[in-house]
Protein backbone atom coordinates (compact mmCIF):
# COMPACT_ATOMS: atom_id res chain seq x y z
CA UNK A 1 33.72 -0.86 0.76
CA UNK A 2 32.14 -3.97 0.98
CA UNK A 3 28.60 -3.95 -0.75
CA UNK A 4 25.02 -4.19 0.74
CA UNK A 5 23.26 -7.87 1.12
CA UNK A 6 20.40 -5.41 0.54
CA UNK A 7 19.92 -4.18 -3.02
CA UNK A 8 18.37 -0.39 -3.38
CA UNK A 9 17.56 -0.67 -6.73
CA UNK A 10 16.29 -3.28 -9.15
CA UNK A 11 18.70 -3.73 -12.47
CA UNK A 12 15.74 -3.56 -15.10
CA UNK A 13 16.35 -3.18 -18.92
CA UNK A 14 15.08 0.53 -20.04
CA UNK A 15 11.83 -1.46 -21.26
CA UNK A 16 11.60 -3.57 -18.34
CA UNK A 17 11.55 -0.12 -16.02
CA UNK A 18 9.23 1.29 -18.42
CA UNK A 19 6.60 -1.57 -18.47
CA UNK A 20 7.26 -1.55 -14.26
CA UNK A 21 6.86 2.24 -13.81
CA UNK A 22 3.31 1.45 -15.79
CA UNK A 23 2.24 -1.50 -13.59
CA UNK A 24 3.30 0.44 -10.50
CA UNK A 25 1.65 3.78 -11.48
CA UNK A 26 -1.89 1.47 -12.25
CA UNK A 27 -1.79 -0.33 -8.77
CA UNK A 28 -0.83 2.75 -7.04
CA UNK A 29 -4.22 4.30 -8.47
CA UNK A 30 -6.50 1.47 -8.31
CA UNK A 31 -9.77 2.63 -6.24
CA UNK A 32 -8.52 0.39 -3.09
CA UNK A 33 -4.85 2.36 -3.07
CA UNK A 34 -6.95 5.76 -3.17
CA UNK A 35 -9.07 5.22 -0.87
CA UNK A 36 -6.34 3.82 1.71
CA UNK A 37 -4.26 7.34 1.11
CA UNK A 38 -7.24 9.32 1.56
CA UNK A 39 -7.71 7.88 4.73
CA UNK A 40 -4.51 7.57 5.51
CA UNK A 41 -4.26 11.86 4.99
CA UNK A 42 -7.53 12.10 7.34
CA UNK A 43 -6.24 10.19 10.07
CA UNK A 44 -3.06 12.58 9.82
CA UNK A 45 -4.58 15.51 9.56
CA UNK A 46 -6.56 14.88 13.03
CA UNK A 47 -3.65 14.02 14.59
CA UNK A 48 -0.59 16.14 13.76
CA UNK A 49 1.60 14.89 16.74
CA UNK A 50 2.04 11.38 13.94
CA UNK A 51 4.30 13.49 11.97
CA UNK A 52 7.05 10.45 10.86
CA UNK A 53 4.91 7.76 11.06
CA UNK A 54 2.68 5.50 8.84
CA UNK A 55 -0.53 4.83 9.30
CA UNK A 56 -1.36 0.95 9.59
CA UNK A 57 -4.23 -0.07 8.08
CA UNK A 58 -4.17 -3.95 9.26
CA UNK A 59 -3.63 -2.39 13.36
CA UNK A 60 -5.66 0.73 12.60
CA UNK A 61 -2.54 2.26 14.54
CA UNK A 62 0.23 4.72 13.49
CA UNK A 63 3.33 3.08 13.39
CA UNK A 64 7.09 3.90 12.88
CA UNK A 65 7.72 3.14 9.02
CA UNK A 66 10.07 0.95 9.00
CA UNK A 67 7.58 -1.65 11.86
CA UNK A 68 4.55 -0.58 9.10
CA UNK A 69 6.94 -1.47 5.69
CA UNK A 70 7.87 -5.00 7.20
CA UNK A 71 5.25 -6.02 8.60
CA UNK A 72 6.74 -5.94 12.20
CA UNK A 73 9.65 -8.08 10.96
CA UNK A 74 7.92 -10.81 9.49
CA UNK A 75 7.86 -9.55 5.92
CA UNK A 76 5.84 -8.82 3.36
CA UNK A 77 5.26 -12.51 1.38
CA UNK A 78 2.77 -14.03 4.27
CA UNK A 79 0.15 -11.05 3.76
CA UNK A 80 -0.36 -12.53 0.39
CA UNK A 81 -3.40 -10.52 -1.23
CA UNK A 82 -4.88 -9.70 2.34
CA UNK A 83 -7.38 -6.81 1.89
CA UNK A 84 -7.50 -4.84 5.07
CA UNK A 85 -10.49 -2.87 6.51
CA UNK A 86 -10.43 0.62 6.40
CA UNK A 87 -13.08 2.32 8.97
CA UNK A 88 -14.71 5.24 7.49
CA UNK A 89 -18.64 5.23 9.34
CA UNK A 90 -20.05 7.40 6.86
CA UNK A 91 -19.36 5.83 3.70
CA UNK A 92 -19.55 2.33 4.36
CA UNK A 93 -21.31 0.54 1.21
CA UNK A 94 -18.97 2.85 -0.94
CA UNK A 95 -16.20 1.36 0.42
CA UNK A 96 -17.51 -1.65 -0.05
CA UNK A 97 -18.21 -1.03 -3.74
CA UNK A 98 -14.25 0.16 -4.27
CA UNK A 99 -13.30 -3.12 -2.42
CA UNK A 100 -14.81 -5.13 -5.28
CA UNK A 101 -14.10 -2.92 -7.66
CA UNK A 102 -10.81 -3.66 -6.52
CA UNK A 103 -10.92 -7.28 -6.17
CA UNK A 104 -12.12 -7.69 -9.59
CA UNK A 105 -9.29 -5.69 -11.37
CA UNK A 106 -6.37 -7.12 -9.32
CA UNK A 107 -7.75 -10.23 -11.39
CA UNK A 108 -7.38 -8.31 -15.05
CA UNK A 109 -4.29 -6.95 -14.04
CA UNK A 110 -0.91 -8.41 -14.05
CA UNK A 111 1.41 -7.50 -10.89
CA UNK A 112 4.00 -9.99 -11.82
């Protein structure tokens, strides 16, 4: 069988996993990640019919996963450190505060 241009899985030395699974865990629970699943869950919950599809936070739209994952073919290197908005009425200046919050520890930490 001939093998995949695509690789599933990176080739990491047991450190080099370990150090990854931290950087990925920390990004994963920064305040702006967090805040984009919660709302991700509410816009789910209020419509069930979505069931199989990702919510897109740059469209505001639900969209199949793999359109959402690559960026609707163009990729994921061209949306750089884009922050997108994330519409919640009530709550506006405390999303506001996360988004710097954010900002300022993307700086501190290390994603490379």
């Amino acid at each position: 069988m001939k093998s995949s241009p695509i690789r599933l899985k990176q080739k990491l030395s047991p450190e080099a996993a370990k150090s990854k699974a931290a950087r990925d865990l920390k990004a994963a629970k920064s305040p702006y990640r967090r805040a984009a699943k919660a709302d991700s869950q509410k816009k789910h919950r209020a419509n069930p019919s979505m069931k199989g599809r990702d919510y897109d936070h740059k469209t505001s739209s639900f969209k199949t996963v793999k359109a959402n994952r690559g960026n609707d073919g163009k990729g994921t290197r061209i949306e750089g450190k884009t922050k997108y908005t994330i519409k919640w009425k009530k709550d506006h200046l405390k999303w506001k505060a996360l988004l710097a919050l954010e900002t300022h520890q993307l700086k501190e930490l290390d994603l490379h």
